[in-house]
N, C-alpha and C. Protein backbone atom coordinates (compact mmCIF):
# COMPACT_ATOMS: atom_id res chain seq x y z
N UNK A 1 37.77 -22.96 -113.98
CA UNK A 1 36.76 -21.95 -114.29
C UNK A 1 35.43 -22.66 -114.52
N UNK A 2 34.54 -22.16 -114.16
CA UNK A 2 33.13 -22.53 -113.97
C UNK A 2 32.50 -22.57 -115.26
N UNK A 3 32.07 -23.14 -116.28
CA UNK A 3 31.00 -22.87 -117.36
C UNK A 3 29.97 -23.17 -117.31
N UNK A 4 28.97 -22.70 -117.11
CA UNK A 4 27.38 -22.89 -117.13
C UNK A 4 27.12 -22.37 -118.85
N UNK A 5 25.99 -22.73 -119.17
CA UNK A 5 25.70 -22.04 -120.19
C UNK A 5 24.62 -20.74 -120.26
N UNK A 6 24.58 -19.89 -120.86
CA UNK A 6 23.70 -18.83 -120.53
C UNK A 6 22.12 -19.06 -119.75
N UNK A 7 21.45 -20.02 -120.78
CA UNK A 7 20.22 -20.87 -120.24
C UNK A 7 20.24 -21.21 -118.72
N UNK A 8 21.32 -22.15 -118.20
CA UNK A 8 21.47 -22.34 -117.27
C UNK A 8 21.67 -20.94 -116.52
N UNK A 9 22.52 -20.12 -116.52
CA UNK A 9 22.34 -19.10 -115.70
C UNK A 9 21.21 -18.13 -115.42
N UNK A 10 20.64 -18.70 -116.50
CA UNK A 10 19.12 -17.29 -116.40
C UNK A 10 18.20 -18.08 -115.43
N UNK A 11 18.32 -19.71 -115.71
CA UNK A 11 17.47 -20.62 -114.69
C UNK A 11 18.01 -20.45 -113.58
N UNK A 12 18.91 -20.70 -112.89
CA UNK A 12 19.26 -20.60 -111.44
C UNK A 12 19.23 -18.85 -111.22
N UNK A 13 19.34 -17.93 -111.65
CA UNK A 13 19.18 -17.03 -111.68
C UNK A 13 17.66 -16.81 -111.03
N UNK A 14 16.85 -17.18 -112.11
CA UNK A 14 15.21 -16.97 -111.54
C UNK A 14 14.77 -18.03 -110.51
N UNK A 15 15.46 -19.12 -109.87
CA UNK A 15 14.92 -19.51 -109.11
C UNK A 15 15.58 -18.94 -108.11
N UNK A 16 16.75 -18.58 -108.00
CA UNK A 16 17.43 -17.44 -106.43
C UNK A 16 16.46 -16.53 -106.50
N UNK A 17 15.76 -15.72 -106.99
CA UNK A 17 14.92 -14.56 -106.98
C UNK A 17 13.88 -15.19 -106.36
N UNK A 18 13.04 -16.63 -106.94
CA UNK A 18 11.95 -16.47 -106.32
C UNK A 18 12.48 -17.41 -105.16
N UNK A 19 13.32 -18.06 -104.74
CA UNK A 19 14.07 -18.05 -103.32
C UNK A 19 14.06 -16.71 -102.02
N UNK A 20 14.26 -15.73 -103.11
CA UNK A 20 14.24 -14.76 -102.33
C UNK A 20 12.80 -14.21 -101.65
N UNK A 21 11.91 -14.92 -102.44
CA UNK A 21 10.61 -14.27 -101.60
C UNK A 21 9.87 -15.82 -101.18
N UNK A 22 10.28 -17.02 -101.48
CA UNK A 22 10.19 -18.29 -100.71
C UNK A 22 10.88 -17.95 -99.31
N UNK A 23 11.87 -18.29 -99.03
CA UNK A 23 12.70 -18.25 -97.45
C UNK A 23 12.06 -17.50 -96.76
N UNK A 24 11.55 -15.82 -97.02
CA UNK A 24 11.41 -14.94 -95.99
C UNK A 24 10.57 -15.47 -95.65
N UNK A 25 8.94 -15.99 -96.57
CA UNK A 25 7.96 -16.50 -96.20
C UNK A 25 7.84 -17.70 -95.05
N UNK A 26 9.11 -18.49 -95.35
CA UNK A 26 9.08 -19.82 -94.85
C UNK A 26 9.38 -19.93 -93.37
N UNK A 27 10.32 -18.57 -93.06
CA UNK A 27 10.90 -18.30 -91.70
C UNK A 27 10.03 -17.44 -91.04
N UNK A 28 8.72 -16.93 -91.55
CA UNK A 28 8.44 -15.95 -91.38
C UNK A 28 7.69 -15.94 -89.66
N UNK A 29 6.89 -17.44 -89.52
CA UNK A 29 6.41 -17.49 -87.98
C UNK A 29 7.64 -17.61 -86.82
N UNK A 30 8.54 -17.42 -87.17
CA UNK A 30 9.77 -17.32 -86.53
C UNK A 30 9.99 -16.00 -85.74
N UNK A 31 9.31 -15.42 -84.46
CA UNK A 31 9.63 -14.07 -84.65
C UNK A 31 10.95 -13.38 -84.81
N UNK A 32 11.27 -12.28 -85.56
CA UNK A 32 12.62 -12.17 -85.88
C UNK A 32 13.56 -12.29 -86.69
N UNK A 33 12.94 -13.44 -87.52
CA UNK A 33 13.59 -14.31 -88.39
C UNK A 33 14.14 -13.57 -89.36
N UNK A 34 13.49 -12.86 -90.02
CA UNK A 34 14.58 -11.70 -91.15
C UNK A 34 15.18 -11.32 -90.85
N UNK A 35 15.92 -10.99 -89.59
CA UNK A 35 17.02 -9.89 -88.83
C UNK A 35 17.64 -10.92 -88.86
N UNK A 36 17.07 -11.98 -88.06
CA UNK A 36 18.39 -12.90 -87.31
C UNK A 36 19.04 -14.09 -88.37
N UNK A 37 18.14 -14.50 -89.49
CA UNK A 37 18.62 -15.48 -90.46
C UNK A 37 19.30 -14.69 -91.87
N UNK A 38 18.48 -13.63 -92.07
CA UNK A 38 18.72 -13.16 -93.47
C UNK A 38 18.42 -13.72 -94.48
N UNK A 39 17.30 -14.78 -94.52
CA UNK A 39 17.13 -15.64 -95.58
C UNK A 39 17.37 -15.58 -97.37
N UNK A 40 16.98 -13.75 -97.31
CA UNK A 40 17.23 -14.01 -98.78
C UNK A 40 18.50 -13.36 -98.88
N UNK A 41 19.57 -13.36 -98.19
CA UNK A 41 20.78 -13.53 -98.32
C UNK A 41 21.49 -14.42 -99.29
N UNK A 42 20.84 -15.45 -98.80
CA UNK A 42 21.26 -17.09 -98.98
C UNK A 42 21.48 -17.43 -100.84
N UNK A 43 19.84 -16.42 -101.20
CA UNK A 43 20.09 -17.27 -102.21
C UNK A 43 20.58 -16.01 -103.48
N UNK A 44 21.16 -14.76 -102.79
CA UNK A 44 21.59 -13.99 -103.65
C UNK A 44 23.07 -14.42 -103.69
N UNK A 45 23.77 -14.65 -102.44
CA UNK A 45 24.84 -15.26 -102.55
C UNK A 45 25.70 -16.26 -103.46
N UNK A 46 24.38 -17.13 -103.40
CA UNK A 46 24.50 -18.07 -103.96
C UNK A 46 24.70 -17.79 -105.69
N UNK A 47 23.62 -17.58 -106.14
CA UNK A 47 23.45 -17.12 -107.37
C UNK A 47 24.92 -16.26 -107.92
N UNK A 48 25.26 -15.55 -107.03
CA UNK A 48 26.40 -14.68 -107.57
C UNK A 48 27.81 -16.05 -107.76
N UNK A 49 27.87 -16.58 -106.54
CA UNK A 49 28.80 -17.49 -106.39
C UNK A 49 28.66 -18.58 -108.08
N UNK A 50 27.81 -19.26 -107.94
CA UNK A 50 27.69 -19.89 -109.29
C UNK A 50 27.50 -19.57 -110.53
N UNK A 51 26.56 -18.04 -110.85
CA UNK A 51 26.45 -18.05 -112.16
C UNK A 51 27.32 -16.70 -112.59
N UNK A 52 27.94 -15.97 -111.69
CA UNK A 52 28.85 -14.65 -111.72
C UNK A 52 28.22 -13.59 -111.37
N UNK A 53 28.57 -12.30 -111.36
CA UNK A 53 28.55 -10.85 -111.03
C UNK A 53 27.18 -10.32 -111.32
N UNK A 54 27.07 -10.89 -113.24
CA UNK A 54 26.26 -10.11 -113.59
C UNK A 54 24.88 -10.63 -113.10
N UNK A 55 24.92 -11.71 -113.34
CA UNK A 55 23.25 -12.91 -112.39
C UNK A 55 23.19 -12.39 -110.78
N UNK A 56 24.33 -12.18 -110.33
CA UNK A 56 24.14 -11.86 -108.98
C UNK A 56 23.37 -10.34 -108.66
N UNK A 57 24.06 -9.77 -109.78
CA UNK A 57 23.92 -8.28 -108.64
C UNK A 57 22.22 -8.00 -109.46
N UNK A 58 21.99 -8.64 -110.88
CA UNK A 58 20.88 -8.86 -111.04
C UNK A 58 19.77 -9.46 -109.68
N UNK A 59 20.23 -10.52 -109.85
CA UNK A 59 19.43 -11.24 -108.15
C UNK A 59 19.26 -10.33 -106.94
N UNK A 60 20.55 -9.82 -106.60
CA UNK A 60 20.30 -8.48 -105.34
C UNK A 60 19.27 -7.48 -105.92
N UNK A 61 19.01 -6.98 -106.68
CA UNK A 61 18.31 -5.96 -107.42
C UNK A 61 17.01 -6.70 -107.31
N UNK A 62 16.27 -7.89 -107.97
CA UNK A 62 15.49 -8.10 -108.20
C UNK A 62 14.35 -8.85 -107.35
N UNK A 63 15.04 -9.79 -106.61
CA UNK A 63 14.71 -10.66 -105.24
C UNK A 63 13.73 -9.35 -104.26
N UNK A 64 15.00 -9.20 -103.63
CA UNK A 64 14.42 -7.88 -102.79
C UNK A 64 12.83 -7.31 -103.48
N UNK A 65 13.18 -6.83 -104.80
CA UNK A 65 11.90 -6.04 -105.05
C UNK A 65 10.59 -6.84 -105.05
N UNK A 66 10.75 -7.92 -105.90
CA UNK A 66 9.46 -9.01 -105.89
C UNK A 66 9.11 -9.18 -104.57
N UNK A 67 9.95 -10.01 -103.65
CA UNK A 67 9.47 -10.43 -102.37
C UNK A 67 8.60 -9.23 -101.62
N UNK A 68 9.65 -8.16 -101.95
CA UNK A 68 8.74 -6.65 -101.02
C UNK A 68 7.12 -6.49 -102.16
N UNK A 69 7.34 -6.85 -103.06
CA UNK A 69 6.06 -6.22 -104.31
C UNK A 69 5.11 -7.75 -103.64
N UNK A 70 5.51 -8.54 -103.13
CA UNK A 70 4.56 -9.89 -103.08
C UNK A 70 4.02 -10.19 -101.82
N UNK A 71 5.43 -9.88 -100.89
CA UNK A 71 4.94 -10.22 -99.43
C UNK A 71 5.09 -8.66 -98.29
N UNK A 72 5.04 -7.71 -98.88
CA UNK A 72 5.75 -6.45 -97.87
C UNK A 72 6.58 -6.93 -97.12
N UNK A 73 7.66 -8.10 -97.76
CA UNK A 73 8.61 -7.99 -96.67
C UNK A 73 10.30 -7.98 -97.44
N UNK A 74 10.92 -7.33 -97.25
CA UNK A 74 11.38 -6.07 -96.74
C UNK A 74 9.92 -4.84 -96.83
N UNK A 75 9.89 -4.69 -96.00
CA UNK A 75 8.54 -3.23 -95.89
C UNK A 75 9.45 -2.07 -97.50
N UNK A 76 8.46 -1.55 -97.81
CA UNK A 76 8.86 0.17 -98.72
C UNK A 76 9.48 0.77 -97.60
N UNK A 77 10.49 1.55 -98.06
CA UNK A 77 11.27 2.66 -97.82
C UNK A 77 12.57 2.26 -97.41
N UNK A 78 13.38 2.71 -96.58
CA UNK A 78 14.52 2.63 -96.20
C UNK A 78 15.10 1.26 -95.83
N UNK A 79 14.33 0.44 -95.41
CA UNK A 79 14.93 -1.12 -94.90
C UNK A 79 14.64 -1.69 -96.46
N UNK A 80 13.97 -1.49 -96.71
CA UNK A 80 14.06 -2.04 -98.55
C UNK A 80 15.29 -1.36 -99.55
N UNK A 81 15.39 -0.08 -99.15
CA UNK A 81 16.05 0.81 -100.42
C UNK A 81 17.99 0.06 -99.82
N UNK A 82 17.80 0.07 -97.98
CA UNK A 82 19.15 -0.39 -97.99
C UNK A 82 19.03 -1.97 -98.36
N UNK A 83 18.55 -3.03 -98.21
CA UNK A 83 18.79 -4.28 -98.75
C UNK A 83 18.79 -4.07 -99.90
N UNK A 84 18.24 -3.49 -100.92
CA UNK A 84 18.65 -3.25 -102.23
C UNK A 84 20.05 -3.08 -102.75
N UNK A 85 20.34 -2.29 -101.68
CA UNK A 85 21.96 -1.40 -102.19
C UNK A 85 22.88 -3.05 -101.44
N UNK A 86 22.63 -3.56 -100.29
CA UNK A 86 23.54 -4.57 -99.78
C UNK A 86 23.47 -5.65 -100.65
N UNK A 87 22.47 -5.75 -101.11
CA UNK A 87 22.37 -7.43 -101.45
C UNK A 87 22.74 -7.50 -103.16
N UNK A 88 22.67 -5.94 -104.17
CA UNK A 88 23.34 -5.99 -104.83
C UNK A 88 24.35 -6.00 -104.78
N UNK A 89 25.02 -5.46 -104.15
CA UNK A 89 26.67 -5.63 -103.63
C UNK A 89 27.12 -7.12 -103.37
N UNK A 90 26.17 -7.92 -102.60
CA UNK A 90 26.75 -9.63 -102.60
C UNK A 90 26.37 -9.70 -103.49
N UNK A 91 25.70 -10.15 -105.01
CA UNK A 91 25.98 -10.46 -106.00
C UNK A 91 27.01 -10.52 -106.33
N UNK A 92 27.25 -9.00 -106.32
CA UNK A 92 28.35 -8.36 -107.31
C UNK A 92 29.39 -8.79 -107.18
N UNK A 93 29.98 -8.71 -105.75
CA UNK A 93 30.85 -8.82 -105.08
C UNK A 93 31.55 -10.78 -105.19
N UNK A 94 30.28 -11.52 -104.84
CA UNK A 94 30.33 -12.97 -104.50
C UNK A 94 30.87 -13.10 -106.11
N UNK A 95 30.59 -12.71 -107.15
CA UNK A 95 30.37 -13.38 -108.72
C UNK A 95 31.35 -13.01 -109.13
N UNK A 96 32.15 -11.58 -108.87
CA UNK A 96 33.39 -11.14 -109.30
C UNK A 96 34.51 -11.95 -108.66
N UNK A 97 34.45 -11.89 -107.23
CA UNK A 97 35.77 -12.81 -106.46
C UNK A 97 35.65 -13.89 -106.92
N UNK A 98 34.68 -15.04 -107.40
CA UNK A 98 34.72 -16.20 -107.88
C UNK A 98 35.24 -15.82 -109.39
N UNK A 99 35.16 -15.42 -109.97
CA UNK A 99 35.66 -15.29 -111.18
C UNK A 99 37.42 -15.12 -111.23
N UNK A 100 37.71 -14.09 -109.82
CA UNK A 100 39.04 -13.56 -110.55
C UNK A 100 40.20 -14.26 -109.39
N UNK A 101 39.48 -14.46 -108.58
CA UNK A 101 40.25 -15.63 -107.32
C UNK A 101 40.37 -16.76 -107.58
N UNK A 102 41.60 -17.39 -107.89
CA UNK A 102 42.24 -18.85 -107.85
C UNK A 102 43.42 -19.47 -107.37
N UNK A 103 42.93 -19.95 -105.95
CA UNK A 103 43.60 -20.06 -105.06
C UNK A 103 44.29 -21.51 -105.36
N UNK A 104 43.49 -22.37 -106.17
CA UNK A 104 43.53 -23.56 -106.40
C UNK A 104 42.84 -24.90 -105.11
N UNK A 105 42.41 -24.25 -104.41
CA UNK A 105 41.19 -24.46 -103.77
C UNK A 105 39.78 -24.20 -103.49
N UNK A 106 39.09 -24.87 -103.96
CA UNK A 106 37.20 -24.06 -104.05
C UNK A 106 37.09 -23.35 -102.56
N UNK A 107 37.50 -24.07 -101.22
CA UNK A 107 37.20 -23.43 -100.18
C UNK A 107 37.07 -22.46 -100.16
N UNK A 108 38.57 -22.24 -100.47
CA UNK A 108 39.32 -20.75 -100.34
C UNK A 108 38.78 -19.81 -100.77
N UNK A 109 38.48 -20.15 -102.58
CA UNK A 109 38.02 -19.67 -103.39
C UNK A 109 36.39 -18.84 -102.72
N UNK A 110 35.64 -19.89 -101.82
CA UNK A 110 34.71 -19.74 -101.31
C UNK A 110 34.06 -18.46 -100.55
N UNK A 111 35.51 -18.82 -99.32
CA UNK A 111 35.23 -18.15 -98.18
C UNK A 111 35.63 -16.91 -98.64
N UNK A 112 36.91 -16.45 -99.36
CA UNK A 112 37.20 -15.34 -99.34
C UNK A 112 36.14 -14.60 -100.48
N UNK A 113 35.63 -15.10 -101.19
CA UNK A 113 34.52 -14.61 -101.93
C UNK A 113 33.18 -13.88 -101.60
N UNK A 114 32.72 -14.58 -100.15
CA UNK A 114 32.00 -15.11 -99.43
C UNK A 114 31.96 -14.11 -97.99
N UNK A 115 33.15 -13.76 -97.55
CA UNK A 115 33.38 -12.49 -97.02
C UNK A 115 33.35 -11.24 -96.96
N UNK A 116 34.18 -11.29 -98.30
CA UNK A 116 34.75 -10.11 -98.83
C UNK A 116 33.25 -9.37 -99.49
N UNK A 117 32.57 -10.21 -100.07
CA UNK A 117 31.03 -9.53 -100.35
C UNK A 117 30.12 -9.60 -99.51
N UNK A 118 30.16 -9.91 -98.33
CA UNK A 118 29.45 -9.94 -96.95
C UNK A 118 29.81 -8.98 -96.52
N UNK A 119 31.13 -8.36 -96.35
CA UNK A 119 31.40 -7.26 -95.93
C UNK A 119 31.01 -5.85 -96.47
N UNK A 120 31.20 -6.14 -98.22
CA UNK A 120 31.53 -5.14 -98.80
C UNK A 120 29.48 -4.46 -99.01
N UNK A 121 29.06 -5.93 -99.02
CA UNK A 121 27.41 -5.58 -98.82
C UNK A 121 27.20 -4.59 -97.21
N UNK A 122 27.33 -5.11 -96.87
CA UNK A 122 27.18 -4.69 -95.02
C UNK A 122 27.25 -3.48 -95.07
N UNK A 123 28.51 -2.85 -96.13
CA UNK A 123 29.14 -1.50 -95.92
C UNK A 123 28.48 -0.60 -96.99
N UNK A 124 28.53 -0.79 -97.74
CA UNK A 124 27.72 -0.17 -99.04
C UNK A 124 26.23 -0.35 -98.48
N UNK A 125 25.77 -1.25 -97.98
CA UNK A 125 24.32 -0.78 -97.33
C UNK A 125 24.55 0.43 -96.03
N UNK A 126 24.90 0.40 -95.10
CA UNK A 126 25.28 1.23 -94.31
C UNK A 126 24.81 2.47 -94.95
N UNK A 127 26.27 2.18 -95.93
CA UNK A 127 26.47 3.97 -95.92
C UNK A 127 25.28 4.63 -96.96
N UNK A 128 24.76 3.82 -97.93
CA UNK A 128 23.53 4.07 -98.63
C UNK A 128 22.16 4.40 -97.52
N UNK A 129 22.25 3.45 -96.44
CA UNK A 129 21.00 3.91 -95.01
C UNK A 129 21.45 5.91 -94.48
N UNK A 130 22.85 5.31 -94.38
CA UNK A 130 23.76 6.54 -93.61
C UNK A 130 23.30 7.90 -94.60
N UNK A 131 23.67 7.73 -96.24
CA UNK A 131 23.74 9.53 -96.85
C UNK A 131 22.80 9.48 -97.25
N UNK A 132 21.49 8.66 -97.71
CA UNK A 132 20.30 8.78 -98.74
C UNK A 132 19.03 8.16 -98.07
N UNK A 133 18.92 7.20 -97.22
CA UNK A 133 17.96 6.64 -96.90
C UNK A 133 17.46 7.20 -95.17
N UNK A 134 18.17 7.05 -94.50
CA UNK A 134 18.31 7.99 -93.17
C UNK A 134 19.19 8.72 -93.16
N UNK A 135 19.43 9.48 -93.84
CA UNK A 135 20.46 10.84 -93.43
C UNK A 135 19.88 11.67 -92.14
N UNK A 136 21.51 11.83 -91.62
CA UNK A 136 21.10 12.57 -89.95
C UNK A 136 20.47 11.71 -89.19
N UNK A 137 20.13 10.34 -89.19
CA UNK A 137 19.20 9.58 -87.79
C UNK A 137 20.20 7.81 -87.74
N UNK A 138 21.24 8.50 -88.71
CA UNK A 138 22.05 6.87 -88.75
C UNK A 138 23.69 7.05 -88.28
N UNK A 139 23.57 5.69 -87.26
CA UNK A 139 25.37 6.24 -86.69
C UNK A 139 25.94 4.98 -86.74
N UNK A 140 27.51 4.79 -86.48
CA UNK A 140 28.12 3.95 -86.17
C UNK A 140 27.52 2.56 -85.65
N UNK A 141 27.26 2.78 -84.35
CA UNK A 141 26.44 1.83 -83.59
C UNK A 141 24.98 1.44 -83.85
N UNK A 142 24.26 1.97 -84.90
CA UNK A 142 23.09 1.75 -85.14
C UNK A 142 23.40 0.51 -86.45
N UNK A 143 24.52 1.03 -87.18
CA UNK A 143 25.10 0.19 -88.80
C UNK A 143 25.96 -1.05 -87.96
N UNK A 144 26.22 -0.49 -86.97
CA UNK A 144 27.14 -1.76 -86.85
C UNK A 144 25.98 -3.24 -85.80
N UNK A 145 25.04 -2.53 -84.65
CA UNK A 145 24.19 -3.30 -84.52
C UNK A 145 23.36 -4.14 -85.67
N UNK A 146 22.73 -3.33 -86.73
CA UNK A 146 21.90 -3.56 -87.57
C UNK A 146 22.50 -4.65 -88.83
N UNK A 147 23.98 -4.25 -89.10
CA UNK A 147 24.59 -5.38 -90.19
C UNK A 147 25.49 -6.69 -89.58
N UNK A 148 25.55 -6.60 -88.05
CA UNK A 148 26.62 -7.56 -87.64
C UNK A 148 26.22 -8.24 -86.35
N UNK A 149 25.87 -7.37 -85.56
CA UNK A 149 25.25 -7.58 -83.86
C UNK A 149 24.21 -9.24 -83.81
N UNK A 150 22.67 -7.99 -84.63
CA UNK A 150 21.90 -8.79 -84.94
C UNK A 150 21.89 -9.46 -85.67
N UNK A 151 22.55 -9.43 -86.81
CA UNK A 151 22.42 -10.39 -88.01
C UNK A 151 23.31 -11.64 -87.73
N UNK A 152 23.86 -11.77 -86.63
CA UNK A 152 24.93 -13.11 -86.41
C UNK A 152 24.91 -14.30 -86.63
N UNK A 153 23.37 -14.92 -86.06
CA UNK A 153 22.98 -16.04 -86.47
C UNK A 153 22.96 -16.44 -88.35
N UNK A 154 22.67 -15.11 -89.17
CA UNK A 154 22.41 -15.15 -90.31
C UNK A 154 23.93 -15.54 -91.07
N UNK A 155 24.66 -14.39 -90.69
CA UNK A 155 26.13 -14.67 -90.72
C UNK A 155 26.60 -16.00 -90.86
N UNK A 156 26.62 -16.04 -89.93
CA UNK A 156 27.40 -17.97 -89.69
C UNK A 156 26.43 -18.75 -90.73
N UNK A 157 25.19 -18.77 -90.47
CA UNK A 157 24.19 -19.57 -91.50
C UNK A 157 24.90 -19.77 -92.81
N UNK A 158 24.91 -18.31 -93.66
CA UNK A 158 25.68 -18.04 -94.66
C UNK A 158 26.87 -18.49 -94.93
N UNK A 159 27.77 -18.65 -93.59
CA UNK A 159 29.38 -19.20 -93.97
C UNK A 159 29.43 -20.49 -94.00
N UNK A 160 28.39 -21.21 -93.11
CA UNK A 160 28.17 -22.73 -92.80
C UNK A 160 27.16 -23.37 -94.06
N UNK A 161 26.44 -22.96 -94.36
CA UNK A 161 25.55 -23.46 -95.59
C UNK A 161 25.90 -23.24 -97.51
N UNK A 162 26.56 -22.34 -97.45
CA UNK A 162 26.82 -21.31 -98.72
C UNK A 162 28.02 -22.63 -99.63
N UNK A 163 28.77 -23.17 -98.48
CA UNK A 163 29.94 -23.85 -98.96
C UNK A 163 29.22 -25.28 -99.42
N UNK A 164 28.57 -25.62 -97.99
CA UNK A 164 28.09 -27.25 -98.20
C UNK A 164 27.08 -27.36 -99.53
N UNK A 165 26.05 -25.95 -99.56
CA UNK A 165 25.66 -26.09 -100.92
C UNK A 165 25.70 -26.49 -102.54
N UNK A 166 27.15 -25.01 -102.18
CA UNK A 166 28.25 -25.45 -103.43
C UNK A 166 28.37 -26.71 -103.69
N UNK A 167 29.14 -27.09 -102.83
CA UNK A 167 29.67 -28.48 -103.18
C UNK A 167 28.79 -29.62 -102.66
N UNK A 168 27.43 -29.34 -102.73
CA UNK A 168 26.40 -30.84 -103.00
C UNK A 168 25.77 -30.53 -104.45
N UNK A 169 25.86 -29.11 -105.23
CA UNK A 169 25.67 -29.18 -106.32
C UNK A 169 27.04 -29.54 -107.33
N UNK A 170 27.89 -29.52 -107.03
CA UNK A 170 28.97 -30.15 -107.50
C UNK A 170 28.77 -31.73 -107.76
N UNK A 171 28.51 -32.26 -106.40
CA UNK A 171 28.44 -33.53 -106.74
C UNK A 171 27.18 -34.18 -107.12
N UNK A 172 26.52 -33.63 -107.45
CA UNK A 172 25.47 -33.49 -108.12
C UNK A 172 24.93 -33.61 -109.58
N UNK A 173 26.34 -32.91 -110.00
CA UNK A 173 27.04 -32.48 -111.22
C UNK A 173 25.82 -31.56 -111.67
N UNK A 174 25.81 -30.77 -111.19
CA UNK A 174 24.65 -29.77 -111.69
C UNK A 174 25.59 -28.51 -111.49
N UNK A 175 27.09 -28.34 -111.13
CA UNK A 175 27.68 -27.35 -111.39
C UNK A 175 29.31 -28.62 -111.67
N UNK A 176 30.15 -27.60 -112.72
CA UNK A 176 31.37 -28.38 -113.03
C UNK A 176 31.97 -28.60 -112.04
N UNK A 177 33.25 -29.17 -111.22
CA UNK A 177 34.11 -29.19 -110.82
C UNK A 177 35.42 -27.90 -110.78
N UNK A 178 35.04 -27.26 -110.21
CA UNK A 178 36.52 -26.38 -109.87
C UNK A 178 37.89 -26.29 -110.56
N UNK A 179 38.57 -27.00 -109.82
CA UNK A 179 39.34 -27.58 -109.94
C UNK A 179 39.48 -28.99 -110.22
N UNK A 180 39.72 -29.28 -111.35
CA UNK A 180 39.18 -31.08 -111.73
C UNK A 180 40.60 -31.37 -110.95
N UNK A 181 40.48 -33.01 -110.82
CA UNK A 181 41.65 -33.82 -110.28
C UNK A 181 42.81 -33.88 -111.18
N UNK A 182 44.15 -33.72 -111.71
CA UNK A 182 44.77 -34.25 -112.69
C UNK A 182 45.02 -35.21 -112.37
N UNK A 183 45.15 -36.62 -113.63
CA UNK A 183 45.31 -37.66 -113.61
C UNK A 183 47.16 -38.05 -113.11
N UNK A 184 46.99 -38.69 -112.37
CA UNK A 184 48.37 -39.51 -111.76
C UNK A 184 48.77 -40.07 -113.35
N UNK A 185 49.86 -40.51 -113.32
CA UNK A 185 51.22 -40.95 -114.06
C UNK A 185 51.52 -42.42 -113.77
N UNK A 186 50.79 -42.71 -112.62
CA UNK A 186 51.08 -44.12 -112.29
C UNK A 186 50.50 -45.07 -112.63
């Protein structure tokens, strides 16, 4: 089990947020780049993964709004109101499965964390675009282009970076060890 101390979580906490309106900026001459990377994905993920549920879905909530209040990007209205609803969900999602999943491998621990709130974001944004934000102008193929099609490159980014992160702050020792080694007998 992970212990940070509160301090520590409120710090990595506020630097994923202003991550969240760093990256978009940074990718931004990229044309495309918010669709196709998802940058502030990265560091809501993250945040949920290391400091738990409640820092995370804080971070989804808060990221989003600054970056849109600083850079109009996510634009006001509906592409903002649904990254709101998705990216609280990876918090939520990333900070809870790390908490209650112990596989006895961090990977594991990782990926299925790492998924399962990738997905569960994807879908809970959807359907928040689908009944409240575009009601009547949102379908199947528009949610499924918009959270998976295009976002692919971002995807993989997320599954390929999210882990190596983890574990260079591990060895880092700027997060505990997982699973520590038990000592041999020999």
């Amino acid at each position: 089990m992970i212990k940070l101390s509160p301090v520590t979580k409120c710090v990595t906490a506020a630097v994923c947020m202003a991550l969240c309106v760093i990256l978009p900026l940074a990718v931004h001459g990229i044309p495309n780049a918010g669709t196709l990377l998802s940058p502030m994905h990265l560091p809501v993920l993250l945040c949920g993964l290391i400091c738990g549920w409640p820092y995370g879905l804080i971070c989804g909530l808060i990221g989003p709004l600054l970056s849109s209040m600083i850079s109009s990007m996510p634009p006001a209205g509906p592409i903002l109101y649904g990254m709101l609803v998705e990216l609280a969900f990876y918090g939520l999602i990333s900070g809870l499965l790390m908490q209650l999943i112990h596989t006895g491998k961090t990977t594991a621990d990782l990926y299925i964390s790492l998924t399962a709130a990738m997905l569960a974001g994807r879908i809970a944004g959807g359907l928040a675009k689908a009944f409240f934000f575009s009601a009547g102008s949102y379908s199947f193929s528009i949610w499924a282009t918009a959270y998976f099609v295009s976002t692919l490159p971002g995807i993989l980014l997320q599954l390929l970076l999210l882990p190596v992160l983890y574990f260079a702050l591990q060895r880092a020792h700027l997060l505990p060890v997982r699973y520590p080694q038990k000592p041999s007998n020999s």
